[in-house]
PDB file of N, CA and C in Angstrom:
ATOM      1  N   UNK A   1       5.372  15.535   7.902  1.00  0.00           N
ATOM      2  CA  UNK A   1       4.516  15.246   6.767  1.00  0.00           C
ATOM      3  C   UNK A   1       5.333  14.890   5.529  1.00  0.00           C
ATOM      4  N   UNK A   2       6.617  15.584   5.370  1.00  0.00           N
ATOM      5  CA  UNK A   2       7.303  15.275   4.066  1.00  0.00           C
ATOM      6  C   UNK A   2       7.690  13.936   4.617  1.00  0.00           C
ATOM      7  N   UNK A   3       7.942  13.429   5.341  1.00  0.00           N
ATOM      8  CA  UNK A   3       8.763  12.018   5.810  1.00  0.00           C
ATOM      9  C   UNK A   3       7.488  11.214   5.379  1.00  0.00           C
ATOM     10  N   UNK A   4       6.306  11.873   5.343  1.00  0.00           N
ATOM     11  CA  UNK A   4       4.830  10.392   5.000  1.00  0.00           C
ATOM     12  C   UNK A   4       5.038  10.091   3.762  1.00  0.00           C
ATOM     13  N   UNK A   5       5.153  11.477   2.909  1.00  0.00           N
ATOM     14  CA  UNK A   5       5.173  11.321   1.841  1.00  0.00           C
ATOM     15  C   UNK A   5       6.686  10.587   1.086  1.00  0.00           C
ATOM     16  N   UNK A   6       7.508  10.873   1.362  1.00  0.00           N
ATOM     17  CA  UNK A   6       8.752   9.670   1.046  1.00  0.00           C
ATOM     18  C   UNK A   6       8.056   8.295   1.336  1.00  0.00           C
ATOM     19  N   UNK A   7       7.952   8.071   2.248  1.00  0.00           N
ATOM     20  CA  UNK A   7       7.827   6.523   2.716  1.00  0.00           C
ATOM     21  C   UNK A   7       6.746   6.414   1.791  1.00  0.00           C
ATOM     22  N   UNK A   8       5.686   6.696   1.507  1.00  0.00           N
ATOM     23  CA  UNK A   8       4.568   6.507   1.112  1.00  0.00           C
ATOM     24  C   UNK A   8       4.361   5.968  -0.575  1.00  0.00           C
ATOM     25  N   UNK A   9       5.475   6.687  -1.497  1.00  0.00           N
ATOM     26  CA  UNK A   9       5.539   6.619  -2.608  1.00  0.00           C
ATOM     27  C   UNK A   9       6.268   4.712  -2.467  1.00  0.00           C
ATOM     28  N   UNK A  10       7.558   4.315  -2.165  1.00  0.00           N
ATOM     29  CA  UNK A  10       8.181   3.438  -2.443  1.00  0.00           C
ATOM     30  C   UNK A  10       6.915   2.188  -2.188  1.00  0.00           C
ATOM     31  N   UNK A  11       6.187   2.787  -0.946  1.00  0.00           N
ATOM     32  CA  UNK A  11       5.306   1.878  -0.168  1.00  0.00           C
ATOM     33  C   UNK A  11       4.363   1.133  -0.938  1.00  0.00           C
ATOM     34  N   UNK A  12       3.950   2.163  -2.173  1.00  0.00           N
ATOM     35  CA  UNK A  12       3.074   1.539  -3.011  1.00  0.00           C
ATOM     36  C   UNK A  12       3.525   0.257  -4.115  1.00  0.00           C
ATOM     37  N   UNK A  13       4.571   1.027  -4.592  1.00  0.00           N
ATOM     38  CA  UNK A  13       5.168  -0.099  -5.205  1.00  0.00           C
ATOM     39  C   UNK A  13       5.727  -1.557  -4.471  1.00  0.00           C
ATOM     40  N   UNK A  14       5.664  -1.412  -2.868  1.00  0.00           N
ATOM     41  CA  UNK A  14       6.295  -2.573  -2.067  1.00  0.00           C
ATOM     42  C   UNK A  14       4.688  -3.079  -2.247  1.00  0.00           C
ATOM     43  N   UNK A  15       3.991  -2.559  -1.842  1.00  0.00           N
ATOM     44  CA  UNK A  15       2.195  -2.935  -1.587  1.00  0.00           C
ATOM     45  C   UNK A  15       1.838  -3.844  -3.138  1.00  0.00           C
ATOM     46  N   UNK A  16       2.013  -3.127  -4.539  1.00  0.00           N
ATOM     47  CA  UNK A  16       1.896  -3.847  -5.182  1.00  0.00           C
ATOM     48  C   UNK A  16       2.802  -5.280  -5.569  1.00  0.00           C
ATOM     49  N   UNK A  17       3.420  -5.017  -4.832  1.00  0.00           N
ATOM     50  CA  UNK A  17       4.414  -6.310  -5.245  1.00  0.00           C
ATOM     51  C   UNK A  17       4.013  -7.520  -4.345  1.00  0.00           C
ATOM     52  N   UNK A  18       3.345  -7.365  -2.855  1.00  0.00           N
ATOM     53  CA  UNK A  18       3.007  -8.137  -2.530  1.00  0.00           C
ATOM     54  C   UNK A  18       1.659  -8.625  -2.785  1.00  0.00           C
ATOM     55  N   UNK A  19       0.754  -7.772  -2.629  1.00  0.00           N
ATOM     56  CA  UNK A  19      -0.312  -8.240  -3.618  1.00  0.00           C
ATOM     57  C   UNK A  19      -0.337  -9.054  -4.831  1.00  0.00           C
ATOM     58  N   UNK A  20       0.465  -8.998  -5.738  1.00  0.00           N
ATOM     59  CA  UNK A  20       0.521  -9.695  -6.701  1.00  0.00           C
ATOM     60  C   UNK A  20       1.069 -11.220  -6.577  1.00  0.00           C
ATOM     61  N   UNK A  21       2.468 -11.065  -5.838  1.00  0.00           N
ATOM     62  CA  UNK A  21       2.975 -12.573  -5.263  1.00  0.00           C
ATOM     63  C   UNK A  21       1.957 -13.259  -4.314  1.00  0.00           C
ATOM     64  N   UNK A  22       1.349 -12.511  -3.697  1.00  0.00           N
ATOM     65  CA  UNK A  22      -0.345 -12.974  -3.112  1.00  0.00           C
ATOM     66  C   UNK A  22      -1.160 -13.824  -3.984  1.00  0.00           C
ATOM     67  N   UNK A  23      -1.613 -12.877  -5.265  1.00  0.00           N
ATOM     68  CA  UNK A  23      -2.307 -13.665  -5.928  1.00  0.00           C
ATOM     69  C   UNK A  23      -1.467 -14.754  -6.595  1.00  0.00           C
ATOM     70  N   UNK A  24      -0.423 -14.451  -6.796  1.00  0.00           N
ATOM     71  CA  UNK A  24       0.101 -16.032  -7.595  1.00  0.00           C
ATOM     72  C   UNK A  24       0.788 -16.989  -7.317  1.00  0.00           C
ATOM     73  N   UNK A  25       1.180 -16.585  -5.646  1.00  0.00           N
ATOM     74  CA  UNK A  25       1.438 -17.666  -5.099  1.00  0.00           C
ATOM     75  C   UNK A  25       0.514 -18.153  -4.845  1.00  0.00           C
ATOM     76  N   UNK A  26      -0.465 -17.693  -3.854  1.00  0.00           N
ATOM     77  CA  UNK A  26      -1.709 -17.778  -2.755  1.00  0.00           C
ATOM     78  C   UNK A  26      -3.149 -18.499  -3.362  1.00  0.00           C
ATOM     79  N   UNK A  27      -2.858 -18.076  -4.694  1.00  0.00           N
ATOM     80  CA  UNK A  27      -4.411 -17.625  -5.193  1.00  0.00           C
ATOM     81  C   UNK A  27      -5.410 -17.055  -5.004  1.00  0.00           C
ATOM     82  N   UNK A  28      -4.971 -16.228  -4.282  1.00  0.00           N
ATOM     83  CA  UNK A  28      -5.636 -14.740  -3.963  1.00  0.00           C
ATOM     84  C   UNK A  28      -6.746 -14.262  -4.608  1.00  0.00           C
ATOM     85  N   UNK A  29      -7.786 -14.545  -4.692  1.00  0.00           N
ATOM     86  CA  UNK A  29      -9.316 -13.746  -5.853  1.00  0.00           C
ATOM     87  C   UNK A  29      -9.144 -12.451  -6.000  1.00  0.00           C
ATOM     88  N   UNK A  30      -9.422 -12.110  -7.312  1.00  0.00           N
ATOM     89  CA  UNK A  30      -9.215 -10.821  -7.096  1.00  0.00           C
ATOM     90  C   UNK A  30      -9.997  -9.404  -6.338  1.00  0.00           C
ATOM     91  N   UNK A  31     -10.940 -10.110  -6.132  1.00  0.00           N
ATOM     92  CA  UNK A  31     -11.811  -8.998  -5.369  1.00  0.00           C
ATOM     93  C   UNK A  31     -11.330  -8.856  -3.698  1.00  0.00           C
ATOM     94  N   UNK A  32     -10.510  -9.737  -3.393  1.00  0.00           N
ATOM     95  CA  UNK A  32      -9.647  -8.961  -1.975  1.00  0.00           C
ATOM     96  C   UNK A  32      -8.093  -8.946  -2.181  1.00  0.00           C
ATOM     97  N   UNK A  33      -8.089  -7.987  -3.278  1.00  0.00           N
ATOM     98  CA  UNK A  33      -6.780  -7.475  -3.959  1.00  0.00           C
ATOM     99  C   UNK A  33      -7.028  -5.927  -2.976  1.00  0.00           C
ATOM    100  N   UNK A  34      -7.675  -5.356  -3.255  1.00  0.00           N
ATOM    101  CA  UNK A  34      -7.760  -4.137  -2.474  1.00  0.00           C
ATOM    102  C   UNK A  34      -7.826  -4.233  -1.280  1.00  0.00           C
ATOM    103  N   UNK A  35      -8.596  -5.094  -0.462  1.00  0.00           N
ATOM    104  CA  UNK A  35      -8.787  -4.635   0.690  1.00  0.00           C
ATOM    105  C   UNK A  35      -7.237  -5.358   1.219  1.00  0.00           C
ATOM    106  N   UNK A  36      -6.587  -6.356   0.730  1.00  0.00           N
ATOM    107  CA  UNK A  36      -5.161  -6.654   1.185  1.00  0.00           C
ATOM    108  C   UNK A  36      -4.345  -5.366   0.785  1.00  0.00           C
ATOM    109  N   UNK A  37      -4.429  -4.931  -0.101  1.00  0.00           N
ATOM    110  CA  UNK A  37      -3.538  -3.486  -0.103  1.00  0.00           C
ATOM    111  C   UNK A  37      -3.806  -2.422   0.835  1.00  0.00           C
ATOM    112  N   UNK A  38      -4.658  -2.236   1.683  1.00  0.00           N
ATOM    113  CA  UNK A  38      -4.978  -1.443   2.819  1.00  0.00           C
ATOM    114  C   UNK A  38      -4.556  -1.945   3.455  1.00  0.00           C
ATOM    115  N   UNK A  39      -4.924  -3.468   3.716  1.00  0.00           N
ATOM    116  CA  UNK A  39      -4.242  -3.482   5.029  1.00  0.00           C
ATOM    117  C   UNK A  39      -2.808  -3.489   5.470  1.00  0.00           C
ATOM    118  N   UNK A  40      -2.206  -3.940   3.841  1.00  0.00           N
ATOM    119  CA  UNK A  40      -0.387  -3.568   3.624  1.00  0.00           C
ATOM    120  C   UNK A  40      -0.382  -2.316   4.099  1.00  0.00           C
ATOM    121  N   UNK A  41      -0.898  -1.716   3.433  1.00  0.00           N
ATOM    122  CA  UNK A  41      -0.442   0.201   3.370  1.00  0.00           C
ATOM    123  C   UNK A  41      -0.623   0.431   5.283  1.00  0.00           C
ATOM    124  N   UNK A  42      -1.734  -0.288   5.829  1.00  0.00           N
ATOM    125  CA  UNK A  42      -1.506   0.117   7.253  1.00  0.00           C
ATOM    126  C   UNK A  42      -0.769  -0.561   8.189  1.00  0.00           C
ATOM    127  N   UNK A  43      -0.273  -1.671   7.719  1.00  0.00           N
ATOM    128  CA  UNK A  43       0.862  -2.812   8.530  1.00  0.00           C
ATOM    129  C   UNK A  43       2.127  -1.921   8.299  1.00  0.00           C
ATOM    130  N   UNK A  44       2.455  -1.576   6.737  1.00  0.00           N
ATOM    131  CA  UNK A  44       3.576  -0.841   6.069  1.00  0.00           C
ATOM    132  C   UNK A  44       3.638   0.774   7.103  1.00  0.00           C
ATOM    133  N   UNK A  45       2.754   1.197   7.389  1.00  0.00           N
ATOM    134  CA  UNK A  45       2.652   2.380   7.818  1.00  0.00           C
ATOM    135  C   UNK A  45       3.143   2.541   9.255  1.00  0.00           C
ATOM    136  N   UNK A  46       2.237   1.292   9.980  1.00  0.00           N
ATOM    137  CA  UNK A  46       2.643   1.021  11.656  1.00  0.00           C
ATOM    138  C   UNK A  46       3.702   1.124  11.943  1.00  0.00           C
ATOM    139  N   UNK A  47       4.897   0.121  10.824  1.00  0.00           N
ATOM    140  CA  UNK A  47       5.804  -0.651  10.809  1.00  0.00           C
ATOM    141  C   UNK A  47       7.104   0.591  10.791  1.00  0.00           C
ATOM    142  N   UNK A  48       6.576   1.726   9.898  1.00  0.00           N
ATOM    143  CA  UNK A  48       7.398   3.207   9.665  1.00  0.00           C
ATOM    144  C   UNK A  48       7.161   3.993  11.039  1.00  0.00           C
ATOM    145  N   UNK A  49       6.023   4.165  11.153  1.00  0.00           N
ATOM    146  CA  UNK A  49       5.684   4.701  12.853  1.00  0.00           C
ATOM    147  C   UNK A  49       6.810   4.318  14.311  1.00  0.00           C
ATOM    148  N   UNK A  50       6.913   2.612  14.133  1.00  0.00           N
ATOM    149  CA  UNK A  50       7.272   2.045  14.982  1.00  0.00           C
ATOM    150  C   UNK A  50       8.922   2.273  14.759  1.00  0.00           C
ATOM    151  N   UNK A  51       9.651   2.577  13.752  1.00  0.00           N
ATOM    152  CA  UNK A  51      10.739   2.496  13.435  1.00  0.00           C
ATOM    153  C   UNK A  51      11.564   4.208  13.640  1.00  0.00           C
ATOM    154  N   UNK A  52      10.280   4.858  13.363  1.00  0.00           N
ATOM    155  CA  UNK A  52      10.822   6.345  13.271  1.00  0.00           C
ATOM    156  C   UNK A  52       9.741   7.323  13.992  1.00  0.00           C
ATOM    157  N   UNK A  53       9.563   7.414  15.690  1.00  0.00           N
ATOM    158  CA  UNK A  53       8.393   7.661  16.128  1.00  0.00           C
ATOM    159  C   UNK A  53       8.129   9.205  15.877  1.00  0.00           C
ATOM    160  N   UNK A  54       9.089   9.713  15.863  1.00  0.00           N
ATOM    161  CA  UNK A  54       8.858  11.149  15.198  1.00  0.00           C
ATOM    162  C   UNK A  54       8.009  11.435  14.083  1.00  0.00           C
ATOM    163  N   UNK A  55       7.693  10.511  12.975  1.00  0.00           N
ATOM    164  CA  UNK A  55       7.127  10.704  11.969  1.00  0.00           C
ATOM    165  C   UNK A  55       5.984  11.585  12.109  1.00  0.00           C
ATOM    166  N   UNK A  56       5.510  11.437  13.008  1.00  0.00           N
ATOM    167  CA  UNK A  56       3.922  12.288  12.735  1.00  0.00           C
ATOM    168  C   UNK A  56       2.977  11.587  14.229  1.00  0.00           C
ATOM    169  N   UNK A  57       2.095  12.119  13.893  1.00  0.00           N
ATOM    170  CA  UNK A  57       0.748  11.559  14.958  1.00  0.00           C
ATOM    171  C   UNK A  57       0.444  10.199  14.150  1.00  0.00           C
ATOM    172  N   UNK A  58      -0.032   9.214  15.243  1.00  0.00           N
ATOM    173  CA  UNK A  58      -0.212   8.023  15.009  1.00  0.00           C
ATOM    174  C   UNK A  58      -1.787   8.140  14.004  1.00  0.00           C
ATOM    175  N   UNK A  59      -2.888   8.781  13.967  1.00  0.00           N
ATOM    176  CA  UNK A  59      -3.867   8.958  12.998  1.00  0.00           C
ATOM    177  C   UNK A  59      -3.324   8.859  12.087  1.00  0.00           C
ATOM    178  N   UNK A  60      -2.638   9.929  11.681  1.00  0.00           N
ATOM    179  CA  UNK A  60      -2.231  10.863   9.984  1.00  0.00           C
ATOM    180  C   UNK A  60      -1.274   9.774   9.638  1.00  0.00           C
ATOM    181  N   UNK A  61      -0.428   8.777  10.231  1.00  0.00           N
ATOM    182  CA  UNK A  61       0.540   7.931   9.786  1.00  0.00           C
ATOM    183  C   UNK A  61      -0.516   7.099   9.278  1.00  0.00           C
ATOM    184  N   UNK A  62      -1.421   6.616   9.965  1.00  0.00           N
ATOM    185  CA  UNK A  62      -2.328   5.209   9.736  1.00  0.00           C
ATOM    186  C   UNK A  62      -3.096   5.791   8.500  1.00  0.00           C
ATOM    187  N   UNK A  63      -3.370   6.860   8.676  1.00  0.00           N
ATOM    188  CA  UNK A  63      -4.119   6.768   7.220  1.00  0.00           C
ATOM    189  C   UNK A  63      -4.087   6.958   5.870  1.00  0.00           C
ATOM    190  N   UNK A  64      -2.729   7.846   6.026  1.00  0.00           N
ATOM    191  CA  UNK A  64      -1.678   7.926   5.111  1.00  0.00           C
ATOM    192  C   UNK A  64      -1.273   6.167   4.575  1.00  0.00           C
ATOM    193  N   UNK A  65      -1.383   5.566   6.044  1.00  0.00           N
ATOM    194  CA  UNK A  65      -0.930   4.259   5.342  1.00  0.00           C
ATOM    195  C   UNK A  65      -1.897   3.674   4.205  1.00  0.00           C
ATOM    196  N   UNK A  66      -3.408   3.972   4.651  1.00  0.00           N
ATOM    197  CA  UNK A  66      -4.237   3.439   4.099  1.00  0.00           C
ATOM    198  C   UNK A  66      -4.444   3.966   2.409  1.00  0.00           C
ATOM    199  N   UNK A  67      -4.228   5.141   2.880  1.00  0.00           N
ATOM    200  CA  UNK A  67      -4.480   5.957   1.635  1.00  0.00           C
ATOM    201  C   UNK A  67      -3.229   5.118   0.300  1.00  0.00           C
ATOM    202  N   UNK A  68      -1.864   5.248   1.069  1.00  0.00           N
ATOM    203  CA  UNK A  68      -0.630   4.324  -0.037  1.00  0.00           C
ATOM    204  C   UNK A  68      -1.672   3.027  -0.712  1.00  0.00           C
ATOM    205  N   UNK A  69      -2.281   2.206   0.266  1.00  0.00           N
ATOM    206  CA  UNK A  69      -2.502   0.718   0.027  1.00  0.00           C
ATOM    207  C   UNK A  69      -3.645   1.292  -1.455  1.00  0.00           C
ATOM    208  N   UNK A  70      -4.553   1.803  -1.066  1.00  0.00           N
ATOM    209  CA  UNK A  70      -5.417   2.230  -1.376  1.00  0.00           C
ATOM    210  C   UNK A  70      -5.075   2.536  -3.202  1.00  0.00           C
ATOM    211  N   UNK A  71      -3.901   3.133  -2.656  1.00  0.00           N
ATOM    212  CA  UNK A  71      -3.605   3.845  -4.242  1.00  0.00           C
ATOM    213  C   UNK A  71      -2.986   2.944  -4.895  1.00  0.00           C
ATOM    214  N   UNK A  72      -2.070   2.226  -4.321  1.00  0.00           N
ATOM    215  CA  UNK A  72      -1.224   1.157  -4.923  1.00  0.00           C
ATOM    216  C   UNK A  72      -2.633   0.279  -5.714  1.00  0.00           C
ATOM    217  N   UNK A  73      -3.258  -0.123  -5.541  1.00  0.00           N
ATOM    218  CA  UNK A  73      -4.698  -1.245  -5.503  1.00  0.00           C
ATOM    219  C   UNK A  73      -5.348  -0.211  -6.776  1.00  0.00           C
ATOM    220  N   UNK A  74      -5.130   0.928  -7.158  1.00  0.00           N
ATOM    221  CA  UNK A  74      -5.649   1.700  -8.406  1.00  0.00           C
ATOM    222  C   UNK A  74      -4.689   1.959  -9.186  1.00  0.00           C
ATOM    223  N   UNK A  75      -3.515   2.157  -8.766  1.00  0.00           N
ATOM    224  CA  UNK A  75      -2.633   1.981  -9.632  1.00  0.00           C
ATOM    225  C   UNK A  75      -2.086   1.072 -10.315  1.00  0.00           C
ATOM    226  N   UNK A  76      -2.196  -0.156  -9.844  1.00  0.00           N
ATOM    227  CA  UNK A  76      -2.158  -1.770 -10.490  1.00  0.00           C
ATOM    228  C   UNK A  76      -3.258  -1.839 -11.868  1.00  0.00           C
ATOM    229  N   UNK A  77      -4.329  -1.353 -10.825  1.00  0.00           N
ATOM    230  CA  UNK A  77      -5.518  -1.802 -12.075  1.00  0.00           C
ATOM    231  C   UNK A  77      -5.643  -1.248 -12.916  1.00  0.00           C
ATOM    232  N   UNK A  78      -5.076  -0.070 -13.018  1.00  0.00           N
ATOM    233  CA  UNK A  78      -5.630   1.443 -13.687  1.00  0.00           C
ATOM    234  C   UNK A  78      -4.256   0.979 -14.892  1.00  0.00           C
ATOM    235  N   UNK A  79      -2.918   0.622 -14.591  1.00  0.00           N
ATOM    236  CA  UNK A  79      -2.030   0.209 -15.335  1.00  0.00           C
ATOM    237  C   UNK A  79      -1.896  -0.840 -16.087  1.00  0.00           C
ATOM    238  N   UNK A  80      -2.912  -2.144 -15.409  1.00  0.00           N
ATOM    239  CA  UNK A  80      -3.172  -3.225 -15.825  1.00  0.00           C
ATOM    240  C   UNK A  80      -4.633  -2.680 -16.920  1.00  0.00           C
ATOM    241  N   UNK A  81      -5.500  -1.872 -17.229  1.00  0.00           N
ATOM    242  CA  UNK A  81      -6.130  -1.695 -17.996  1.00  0.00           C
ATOM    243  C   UNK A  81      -5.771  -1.072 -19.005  1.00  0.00           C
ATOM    244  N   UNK A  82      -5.041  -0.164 -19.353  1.00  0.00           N
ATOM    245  CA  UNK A  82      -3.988   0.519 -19.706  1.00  0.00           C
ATOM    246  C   UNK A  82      -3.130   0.049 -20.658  1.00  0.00           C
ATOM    247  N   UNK A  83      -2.626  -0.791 -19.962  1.00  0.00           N
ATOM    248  CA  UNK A  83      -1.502  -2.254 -20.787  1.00  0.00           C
ATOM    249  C   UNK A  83      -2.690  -3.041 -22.196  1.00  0.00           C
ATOM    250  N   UNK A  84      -3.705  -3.477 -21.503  1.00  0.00           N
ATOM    251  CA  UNK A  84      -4.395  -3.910 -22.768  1.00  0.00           C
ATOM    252  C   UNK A  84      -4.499  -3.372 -23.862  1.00  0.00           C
ATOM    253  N   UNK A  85      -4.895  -2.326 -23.802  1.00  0.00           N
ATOM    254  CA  UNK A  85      -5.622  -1.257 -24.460  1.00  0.00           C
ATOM    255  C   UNK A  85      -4.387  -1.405 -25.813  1.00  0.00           C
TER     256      UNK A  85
END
């Protein structure tokens, strides 16, 4: 479980970074800004699974993954609202 949580923190910040080069390369709308950060956080997650199978049970990895994407996708916005202010 401590190994989810390492991977999990950097993950968000990798999650937001592609999301964003998403939208501005891609032109990405923003209303599937989130659901592309889930599915990072669970590609990102597989990808840790597949590399280090010890990590955990394949559930708690995947949703852990989801949960990173998830947060990364509130933490963008929540910082990007924030910034205005």
């Amino acid at each position: 479980m401590d190994s989810l949580v390492i991977y999990g923190i950097p993950a968000a910040g990798v999650i937001i970074a592609l999301v964003e080069m998403s939208k501005r390369s891609f032109g990405l709308p923003n209303r599937w800004a989130a659901p592309l950060a889930a599915a990072l956080g669970i590609v990102l997650a597989t990808l840790a699974k597949l590399s280090q199978p010890d990590l955990g049970p394949w559930l708690q990895v995947e949703l852990l993954g989801l949960l990173s994407g998830l947060s990364a996708s509130g933490l963008y916005s929540g910082g990007r609202t924030v910034a205005r202010k």
